[in-house]
PDB file of N, CA and C in Angstrom:
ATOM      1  N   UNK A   1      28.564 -14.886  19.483  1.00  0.00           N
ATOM      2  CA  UNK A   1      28.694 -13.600  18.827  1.00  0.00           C
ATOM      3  C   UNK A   1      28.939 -12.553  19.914  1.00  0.00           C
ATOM      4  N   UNK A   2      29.584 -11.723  19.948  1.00  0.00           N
ATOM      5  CA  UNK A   2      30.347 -10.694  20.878  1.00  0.00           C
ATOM      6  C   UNK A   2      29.276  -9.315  20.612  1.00  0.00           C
ATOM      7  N   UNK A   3      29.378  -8.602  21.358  1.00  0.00           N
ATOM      8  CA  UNK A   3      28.731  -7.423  21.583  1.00  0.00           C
ATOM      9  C   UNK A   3      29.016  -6.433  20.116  1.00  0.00           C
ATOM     10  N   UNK A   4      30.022  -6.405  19.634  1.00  0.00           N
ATOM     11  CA  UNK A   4      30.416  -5.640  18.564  1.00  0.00           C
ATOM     12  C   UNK A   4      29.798  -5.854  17.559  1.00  0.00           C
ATOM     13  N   UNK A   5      29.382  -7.592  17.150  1.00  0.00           N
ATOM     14  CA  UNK A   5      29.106  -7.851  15.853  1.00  0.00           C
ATOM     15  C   UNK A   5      28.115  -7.500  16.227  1.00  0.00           C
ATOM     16  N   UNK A   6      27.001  -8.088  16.727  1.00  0.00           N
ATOM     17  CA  UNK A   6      25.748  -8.104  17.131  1.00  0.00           C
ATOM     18  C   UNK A   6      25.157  -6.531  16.773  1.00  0.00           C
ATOM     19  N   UNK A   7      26.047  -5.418  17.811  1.00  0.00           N
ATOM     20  CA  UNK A   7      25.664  -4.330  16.888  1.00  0.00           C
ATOM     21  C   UNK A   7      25.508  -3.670  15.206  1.00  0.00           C
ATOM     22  N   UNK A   8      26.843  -4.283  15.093  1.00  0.00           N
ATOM     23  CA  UNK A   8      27.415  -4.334  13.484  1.00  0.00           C
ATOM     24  C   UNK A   8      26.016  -4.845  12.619  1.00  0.00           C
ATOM     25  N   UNK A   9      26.230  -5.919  13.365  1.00  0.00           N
ATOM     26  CA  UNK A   9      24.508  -6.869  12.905  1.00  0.00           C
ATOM     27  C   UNK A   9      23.222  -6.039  12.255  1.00  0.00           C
ATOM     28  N   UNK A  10      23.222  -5.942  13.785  1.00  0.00           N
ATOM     29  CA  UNK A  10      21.796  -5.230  13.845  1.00  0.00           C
ATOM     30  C   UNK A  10      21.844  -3.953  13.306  1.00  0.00           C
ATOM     31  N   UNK A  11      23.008  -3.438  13.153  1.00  0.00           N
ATOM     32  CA  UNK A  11      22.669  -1.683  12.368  1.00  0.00           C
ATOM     33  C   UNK A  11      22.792  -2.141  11.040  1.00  0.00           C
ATOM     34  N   UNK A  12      23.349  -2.709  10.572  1.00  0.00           N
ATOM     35  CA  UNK A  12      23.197  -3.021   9.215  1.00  0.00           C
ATOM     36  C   UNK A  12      21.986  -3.753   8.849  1.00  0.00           C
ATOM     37  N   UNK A  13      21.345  -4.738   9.531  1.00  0.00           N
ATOM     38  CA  UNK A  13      20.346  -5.187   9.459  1.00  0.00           C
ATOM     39  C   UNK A  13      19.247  -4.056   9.171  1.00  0.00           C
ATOM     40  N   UNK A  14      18.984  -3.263  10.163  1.00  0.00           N
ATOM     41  CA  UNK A  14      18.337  -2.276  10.103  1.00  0.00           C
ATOM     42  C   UNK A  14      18.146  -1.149   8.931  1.00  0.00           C
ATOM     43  N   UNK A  15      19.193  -0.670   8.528  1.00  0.00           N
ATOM     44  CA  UNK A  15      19.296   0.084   7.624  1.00  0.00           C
ATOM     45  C   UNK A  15      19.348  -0.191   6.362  1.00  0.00           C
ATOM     46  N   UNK A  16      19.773  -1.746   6.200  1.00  0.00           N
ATOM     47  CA  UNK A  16      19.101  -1.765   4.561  1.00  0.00           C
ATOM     48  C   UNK A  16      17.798  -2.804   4.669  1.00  0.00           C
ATOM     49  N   UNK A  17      17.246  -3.164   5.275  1.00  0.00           N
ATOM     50  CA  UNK A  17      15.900  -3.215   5.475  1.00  0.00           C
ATOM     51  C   UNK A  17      14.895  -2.222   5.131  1.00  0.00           C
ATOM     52  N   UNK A  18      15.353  -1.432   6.143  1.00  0.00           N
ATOM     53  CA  UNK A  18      14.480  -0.275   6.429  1.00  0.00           C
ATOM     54  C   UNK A  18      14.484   0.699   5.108  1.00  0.00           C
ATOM     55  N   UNK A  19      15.872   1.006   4.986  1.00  0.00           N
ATOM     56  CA  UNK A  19      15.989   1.813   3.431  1.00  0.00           C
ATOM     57  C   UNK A  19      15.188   0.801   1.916  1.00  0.00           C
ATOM     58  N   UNK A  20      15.358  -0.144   2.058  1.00  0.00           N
ATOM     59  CA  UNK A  20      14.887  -0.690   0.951  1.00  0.00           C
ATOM     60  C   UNK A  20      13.272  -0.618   0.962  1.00  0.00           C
ATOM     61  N   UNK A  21      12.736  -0.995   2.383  1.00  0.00           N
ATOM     62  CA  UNK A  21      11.453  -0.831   2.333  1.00  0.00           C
ATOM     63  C   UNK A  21      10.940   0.483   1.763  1.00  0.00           C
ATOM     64  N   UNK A  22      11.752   1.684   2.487  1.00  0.00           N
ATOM     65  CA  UNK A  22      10.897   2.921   2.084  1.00  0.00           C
ATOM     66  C   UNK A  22      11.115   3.189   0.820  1.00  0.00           C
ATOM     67  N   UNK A  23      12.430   2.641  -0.097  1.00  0.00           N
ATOM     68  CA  UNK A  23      12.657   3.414  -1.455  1.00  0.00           C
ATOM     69  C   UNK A  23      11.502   2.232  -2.280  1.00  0.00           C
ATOM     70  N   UNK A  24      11.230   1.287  -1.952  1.00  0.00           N
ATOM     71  CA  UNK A  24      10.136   0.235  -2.644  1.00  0.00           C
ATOM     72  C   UNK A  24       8.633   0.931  -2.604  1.00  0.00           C
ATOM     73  N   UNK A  25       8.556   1.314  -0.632  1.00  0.00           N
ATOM     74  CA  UNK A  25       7.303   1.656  -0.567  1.00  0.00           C
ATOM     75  C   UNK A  25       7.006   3.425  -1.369  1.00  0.00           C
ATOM     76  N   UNK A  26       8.047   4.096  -1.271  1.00  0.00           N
ATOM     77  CA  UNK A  26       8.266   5.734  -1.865  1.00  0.00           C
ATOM     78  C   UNK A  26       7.503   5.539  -3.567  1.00  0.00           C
ATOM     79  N   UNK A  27       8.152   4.302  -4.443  1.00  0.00           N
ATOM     80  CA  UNK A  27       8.152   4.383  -5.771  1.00  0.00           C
ATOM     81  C   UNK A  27       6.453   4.143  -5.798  1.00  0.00           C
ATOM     82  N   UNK A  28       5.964   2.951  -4.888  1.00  0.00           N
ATOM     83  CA  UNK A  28       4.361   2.676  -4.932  1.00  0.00           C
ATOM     84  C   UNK A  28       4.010   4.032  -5.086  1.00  0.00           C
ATOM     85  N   UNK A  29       4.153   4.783  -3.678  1.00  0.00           N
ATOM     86  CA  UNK A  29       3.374   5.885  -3.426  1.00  0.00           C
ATOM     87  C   UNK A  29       3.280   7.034  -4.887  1.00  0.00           C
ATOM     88  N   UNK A  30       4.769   7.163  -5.520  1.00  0.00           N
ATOM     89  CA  UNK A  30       4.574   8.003  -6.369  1.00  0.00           C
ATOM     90  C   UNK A  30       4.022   7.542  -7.649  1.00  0.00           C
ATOM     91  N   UNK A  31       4.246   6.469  -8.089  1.00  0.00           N
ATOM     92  CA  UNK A  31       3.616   5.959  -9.156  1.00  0.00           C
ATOM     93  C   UNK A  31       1.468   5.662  -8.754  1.00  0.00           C
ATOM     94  N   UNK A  32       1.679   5.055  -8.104  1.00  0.00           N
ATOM     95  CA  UNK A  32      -0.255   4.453  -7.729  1.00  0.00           C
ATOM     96  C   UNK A  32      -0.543   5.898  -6.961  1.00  0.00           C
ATOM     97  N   UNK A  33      -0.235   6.311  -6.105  1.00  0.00           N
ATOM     98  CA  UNK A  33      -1.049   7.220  -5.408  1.00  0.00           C
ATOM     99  C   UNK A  33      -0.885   8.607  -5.752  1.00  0.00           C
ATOM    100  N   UNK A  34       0.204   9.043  -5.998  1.00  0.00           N
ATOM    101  CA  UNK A  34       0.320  10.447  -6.880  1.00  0.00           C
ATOM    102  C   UNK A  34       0.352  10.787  -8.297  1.00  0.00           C
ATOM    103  N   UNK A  35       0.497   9.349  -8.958  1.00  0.00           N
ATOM    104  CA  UNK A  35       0.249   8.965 -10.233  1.00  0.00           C
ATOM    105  C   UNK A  35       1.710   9.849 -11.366  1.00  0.00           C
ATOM    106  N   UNK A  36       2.500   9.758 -10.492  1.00  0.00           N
ATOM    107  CA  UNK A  36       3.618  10.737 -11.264  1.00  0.00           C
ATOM    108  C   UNK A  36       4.105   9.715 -12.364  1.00  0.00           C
ATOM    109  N   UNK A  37       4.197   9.460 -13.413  1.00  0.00           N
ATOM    110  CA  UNK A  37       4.503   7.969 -13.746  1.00  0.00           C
ATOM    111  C   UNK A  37       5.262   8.806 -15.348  1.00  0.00           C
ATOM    112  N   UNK A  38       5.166  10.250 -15.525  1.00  0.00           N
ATOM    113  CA  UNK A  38       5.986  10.779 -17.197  1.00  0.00           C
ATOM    114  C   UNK A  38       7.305  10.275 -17.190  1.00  0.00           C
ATOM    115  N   UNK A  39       8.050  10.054 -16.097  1.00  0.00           N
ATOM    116  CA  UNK A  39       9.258   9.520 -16.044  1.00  0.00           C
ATOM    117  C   UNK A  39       9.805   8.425 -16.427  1.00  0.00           C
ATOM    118  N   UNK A  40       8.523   7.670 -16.371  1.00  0.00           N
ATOM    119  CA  UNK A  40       8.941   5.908 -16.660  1.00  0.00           C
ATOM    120  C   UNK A  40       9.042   5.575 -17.662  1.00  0.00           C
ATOM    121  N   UNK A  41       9.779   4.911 -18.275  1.00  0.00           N
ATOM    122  CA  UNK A  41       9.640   4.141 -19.293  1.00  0.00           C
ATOM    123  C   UNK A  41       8.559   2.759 -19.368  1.00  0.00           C
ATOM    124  N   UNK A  42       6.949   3.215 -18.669  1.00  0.00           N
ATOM    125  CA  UNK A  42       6.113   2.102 -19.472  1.00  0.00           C
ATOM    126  C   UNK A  42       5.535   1.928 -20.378  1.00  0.00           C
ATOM    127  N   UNK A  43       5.185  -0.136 -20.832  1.00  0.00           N
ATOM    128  CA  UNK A  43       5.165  -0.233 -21.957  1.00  0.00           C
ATOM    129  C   UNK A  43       6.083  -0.948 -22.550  1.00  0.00           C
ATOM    130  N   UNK A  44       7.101  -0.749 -22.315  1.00  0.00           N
ATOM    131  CA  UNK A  44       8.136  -1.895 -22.584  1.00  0.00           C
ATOM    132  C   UNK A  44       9.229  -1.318 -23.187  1.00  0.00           C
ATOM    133  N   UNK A  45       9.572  -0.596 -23.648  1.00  0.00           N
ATOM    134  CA  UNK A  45      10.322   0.299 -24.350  1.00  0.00           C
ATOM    135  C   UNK A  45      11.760  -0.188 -23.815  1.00  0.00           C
ATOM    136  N   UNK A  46      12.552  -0.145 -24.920  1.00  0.00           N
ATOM    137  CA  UNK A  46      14.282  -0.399 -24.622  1.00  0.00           C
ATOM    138  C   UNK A  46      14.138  -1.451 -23.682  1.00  0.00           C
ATOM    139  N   UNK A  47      15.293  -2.009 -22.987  1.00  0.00           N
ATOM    140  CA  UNK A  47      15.686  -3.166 -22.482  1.00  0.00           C
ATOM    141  C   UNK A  47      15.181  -2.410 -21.055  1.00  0.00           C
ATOM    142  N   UNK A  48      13.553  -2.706 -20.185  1.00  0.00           N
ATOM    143  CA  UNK A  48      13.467  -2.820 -19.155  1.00  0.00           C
ATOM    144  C   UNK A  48      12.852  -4.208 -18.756  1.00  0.00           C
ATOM    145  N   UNK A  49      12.584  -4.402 -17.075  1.00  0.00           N
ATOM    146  CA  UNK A  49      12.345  -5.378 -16.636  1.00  0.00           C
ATOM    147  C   UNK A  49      11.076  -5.430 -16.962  1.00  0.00           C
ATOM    148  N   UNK A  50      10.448  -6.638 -16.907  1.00  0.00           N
ATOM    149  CA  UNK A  50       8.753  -7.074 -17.717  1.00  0.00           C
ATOM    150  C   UNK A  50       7.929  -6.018 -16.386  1.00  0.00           C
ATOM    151  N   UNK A  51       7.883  -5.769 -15.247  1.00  0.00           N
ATOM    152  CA  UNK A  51       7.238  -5.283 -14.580  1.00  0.00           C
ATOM    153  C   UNK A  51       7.078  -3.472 -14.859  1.00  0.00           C
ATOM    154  N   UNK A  52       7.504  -3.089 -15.842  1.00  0.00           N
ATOM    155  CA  UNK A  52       7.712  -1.857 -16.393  1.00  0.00           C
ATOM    156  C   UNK A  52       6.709  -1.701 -17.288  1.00  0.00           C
ATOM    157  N   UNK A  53       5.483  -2.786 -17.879  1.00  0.00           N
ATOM    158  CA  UNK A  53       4.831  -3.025 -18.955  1.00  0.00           C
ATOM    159  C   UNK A  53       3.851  -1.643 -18.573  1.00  0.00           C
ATOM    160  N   UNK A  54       3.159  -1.740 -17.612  1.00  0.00           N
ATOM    161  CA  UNK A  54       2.364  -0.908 -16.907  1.00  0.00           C
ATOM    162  C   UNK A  54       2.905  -0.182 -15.713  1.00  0.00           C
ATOM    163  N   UNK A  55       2.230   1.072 -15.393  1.00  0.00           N
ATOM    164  CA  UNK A  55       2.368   1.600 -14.126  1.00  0.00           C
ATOM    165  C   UNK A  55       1.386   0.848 -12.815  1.00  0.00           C
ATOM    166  N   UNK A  56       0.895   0.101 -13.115  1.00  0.00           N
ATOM    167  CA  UNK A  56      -0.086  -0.717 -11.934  1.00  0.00           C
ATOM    168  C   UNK A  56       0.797  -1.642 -11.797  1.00  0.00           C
ATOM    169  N   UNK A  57       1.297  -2.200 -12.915  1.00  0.00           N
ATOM    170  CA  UNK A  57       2.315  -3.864 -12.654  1.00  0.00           C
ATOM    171  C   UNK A  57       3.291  -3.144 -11.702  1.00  0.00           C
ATOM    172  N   UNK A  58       3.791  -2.356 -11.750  1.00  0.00           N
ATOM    173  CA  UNK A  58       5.571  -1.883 -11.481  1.00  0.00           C
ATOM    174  C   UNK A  58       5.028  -1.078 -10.031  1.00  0.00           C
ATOM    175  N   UNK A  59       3.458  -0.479  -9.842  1.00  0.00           N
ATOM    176  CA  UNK A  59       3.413  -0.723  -8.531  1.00  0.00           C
ATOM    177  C   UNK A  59       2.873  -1.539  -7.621  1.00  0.00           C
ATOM    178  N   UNK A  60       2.506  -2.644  -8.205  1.00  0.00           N
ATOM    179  CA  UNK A  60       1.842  -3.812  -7.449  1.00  0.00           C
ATOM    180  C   UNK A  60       3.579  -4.437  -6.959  1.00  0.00           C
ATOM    181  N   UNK A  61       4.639  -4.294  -8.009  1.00  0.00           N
ATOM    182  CA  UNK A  61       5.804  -5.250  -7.584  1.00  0.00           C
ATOM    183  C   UNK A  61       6.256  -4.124  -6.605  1.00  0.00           C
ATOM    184  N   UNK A  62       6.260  -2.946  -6.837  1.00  0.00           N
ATOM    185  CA  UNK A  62       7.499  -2.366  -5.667  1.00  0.00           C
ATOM    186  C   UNK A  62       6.480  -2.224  -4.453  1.00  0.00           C
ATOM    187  N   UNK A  63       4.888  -2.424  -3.669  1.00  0.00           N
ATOM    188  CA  UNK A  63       4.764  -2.826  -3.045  1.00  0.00           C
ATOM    189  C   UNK A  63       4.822  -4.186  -2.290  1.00  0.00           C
ATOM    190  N   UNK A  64       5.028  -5.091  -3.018  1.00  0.00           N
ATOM    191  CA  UNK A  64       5.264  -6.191  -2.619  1.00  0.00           C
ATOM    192  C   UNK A  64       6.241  -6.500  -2.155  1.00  0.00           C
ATOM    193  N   UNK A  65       7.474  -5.682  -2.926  1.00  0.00           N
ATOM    194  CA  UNK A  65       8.736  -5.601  -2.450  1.00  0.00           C
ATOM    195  C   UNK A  65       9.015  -4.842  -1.168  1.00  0.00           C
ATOM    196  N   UNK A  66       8.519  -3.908  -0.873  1.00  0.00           N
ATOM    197  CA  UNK A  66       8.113  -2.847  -0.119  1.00  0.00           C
ATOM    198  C   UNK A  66       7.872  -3.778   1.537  1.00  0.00           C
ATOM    199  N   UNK A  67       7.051  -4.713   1.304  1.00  0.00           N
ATOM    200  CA  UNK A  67       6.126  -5.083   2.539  1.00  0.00           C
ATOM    201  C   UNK A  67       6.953  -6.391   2.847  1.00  0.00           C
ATOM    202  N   UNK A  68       7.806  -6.608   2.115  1.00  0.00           N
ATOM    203  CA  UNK A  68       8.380  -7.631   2.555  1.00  0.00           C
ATOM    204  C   UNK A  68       9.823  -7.141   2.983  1.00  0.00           C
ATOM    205  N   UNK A  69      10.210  -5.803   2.836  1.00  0.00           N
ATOM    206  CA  UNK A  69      11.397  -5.434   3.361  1.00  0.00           C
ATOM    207  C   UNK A  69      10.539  -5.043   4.605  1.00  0.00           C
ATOM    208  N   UNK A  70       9.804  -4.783   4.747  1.00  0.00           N
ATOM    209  CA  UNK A  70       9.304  -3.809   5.972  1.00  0.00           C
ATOM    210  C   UNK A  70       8.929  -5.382   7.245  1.00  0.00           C
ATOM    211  N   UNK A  71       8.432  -6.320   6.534  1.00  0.00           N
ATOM    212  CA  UNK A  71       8.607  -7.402   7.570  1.00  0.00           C
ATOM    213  C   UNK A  71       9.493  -7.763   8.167  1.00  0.00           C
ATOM    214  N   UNK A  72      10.398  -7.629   7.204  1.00  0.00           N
ATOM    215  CA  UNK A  72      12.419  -8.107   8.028  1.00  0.00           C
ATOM    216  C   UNK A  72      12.700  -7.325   8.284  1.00  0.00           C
ATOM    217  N   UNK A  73      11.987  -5.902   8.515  1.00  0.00           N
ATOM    218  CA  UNK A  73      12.744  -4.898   9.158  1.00  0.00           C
ATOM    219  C   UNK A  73      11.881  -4.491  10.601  1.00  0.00           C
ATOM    220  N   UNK A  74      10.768  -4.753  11.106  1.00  0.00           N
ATOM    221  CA  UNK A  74       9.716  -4.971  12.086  1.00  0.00           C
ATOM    222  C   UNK A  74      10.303  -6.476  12.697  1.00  0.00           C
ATOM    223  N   UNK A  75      10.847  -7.463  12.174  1.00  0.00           N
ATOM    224  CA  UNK A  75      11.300  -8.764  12.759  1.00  0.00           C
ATOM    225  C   UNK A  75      12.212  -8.325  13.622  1.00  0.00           C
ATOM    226  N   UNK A  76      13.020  -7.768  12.691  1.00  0.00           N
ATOM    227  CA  UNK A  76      14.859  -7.152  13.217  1.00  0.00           C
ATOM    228  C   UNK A  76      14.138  -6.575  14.363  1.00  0.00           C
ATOM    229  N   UNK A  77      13.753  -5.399  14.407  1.00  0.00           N
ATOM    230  CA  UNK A  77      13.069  -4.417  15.367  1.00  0.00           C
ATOM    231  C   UNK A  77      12.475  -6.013  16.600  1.00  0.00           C
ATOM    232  N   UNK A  78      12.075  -6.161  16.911  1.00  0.00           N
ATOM    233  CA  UNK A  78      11.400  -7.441  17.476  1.00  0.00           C
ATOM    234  C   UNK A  78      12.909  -8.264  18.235  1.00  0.00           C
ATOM    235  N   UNK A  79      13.808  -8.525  17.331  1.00  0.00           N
ATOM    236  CA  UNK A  79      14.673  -9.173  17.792  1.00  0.00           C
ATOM    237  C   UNK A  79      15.306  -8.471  18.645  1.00  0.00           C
ATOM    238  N   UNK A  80      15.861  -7.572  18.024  1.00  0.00           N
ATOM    239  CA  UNK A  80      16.748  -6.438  19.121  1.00  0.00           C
ATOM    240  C   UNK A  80      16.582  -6.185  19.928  1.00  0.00           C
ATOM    241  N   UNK A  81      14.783  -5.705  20.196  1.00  0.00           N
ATOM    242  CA  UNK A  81      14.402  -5.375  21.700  1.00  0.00           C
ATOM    243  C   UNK A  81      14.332  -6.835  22.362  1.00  0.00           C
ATOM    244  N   UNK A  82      13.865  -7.526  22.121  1.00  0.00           N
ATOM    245  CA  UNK A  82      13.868  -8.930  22.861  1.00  0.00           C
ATOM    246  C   UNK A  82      15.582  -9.611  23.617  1.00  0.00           C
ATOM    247  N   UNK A  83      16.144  -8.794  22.620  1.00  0.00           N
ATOM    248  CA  UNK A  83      17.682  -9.418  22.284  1.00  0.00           C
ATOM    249  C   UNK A  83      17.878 -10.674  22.381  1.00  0.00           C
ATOM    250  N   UNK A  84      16.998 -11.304  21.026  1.00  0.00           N
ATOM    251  CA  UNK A  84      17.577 -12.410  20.443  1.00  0.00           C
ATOM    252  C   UNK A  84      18.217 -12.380  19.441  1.00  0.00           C
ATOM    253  N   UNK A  85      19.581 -12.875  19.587  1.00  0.00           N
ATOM    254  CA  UNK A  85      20.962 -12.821  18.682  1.00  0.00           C
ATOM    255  C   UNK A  85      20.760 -13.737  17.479  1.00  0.00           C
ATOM    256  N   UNK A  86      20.313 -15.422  17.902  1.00  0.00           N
ATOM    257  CA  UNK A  86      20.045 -15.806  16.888  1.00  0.00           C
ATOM    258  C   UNK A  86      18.860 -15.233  15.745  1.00  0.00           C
ATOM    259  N   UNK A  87      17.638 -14.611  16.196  1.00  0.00           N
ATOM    260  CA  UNK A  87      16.666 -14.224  15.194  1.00  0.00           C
ATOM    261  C   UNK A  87      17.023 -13.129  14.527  1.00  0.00           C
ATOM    262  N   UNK A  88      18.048 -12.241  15.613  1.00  0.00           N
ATOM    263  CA  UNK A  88      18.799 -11.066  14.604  1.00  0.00           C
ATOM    264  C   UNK A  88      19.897 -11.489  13.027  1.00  0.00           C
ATOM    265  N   UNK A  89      20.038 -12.561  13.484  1.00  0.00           N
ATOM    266  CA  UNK A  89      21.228 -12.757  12.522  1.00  0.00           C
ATOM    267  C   UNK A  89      20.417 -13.682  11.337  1.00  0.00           C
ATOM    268  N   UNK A  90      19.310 -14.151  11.512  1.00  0.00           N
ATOM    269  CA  UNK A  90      18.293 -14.990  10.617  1.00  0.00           C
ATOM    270  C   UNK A  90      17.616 -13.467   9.690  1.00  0.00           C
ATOM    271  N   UNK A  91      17.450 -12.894  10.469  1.00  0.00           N
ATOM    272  CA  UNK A  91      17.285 -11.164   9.776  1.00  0.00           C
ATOM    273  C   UNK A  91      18.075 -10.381   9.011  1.00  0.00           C
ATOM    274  N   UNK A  92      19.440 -10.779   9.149  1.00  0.00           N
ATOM    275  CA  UNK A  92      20.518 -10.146   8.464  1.00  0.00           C
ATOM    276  C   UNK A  92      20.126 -10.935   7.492  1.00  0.00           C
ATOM    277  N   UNK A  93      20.525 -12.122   7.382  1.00  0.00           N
ATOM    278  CA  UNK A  93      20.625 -13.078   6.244  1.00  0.00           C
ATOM    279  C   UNK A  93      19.465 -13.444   5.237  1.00  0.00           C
ATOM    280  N   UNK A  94      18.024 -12.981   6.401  1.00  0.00           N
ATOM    281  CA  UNK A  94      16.730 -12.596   5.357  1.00  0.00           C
ATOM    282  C   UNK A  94      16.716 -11.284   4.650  1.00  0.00           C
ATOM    283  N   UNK A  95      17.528 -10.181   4.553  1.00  0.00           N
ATOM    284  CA  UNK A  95      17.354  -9.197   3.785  1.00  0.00           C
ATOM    285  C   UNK A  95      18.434  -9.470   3.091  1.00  0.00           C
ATOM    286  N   UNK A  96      19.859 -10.181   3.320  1.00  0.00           N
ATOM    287  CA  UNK A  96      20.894 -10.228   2.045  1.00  0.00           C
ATOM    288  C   UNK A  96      20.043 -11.204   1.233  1.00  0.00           C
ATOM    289  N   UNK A  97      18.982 -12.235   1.254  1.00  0.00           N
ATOM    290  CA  UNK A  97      18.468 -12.895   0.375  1.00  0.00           C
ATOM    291  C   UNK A  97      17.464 -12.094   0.080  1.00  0.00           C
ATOM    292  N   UNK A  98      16.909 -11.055   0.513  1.00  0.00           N
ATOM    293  CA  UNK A  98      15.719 -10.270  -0.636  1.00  0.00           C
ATOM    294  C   UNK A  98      16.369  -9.704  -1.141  1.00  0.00           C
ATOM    295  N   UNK A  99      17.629  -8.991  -1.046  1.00  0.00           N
ATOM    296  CA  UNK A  99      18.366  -7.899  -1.908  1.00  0.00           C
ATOM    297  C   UNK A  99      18.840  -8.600  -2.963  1.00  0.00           C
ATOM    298  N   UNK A 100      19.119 -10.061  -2.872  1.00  0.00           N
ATOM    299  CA  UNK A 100      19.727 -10.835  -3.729  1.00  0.00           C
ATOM    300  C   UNK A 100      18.252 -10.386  -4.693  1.00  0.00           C
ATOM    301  N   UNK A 101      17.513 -11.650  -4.062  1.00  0.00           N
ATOM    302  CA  UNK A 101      16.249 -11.630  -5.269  1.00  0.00           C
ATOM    303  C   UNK A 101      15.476  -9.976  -5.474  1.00  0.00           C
ATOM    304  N   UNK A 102      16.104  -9.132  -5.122  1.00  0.00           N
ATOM    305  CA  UNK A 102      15.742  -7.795  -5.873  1.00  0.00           C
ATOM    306  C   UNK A 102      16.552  -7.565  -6.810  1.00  0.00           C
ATOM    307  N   UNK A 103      17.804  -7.763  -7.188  1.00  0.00           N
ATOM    308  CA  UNK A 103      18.383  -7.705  -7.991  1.00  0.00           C
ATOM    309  C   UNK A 103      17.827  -8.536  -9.200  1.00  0.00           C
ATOM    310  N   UNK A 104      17.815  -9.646  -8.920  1.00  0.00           N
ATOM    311  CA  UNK A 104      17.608 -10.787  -9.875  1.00  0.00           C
ATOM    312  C   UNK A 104      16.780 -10.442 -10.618  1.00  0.00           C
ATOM    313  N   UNK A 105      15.272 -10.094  -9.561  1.00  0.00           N
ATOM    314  CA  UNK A 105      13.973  -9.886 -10.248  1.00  0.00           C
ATOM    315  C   UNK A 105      14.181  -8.449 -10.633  1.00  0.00           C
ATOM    316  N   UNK A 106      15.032  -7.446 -10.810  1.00  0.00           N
ATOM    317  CA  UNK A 106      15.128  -6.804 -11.973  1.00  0.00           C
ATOM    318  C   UNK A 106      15.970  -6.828 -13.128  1.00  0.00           C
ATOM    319  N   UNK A 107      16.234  -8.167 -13.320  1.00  0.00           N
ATOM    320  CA  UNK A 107      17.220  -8.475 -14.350  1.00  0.00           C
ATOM    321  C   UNK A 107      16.245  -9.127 -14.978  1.00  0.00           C
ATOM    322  N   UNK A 108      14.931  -9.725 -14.266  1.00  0.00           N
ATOM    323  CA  UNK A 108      14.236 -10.521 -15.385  1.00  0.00           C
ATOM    324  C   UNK A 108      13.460  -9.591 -16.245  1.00  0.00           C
ATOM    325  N   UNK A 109      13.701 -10.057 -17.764  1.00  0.00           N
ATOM    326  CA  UNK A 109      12.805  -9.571 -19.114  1.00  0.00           C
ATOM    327  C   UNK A 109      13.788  -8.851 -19.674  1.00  0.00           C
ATOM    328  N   UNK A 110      14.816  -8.217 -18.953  1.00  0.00           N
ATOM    329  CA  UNK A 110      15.532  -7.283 -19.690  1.00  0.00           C
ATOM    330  C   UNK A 110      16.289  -7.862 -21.462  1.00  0.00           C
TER     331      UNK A 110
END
């Protein structure tokens, strides 16, 4: 891998890691800890995902989701400074498979 991708890599790696973690960890915070939750549709109402039933379910999942973007994004971080190419690119390919299964797992129940 050449100097170009590797960057390419790693900034992309980085940034939707990192962005996904905080918009996962942001929704916890406003739903569980500031309790803003008039917005949501919970309860089940119209075609949402089953984790919408409650405001505790929907923030137990977007922390979970949350902490596991934030691991592949602390890995990435780890790799880069170390500059290992192969663990960077095991990092790319671990957040295109959580983004996958973030999608998915909000398609389920709908």
């Amino acid at each position: 891998m050449n100097r170009q991708t590797y960057i390419i890599l790693s900034s992309l790696t980085i940034i939707l890691s990192g962005f996904l973690a905080f918009m996962n960890f942001s929704e916890w915070y406003f739903v569980k800890i500031l309790g803003l939750t008039a917005e949501y549709p919970f309860g089940g109402e119209g075609p949402t995902p089953y984790y919408y039933k409650t405001a505790e379910l929907y923030s137990t999942v977007n922390l979970i989701w949350g902490t596991l973007f934030l691991t592949v994004f602390l890995f990435t971080l780890w790799a880069i400074i170390k500059g290992q190419k192969k663990w960077t690119t095991i990092s790319f390919v671990s957040t295109i498979i959580l983004l996958i299964g973030l999608f998915i797992h909000g398609q389920i129940g709908i």
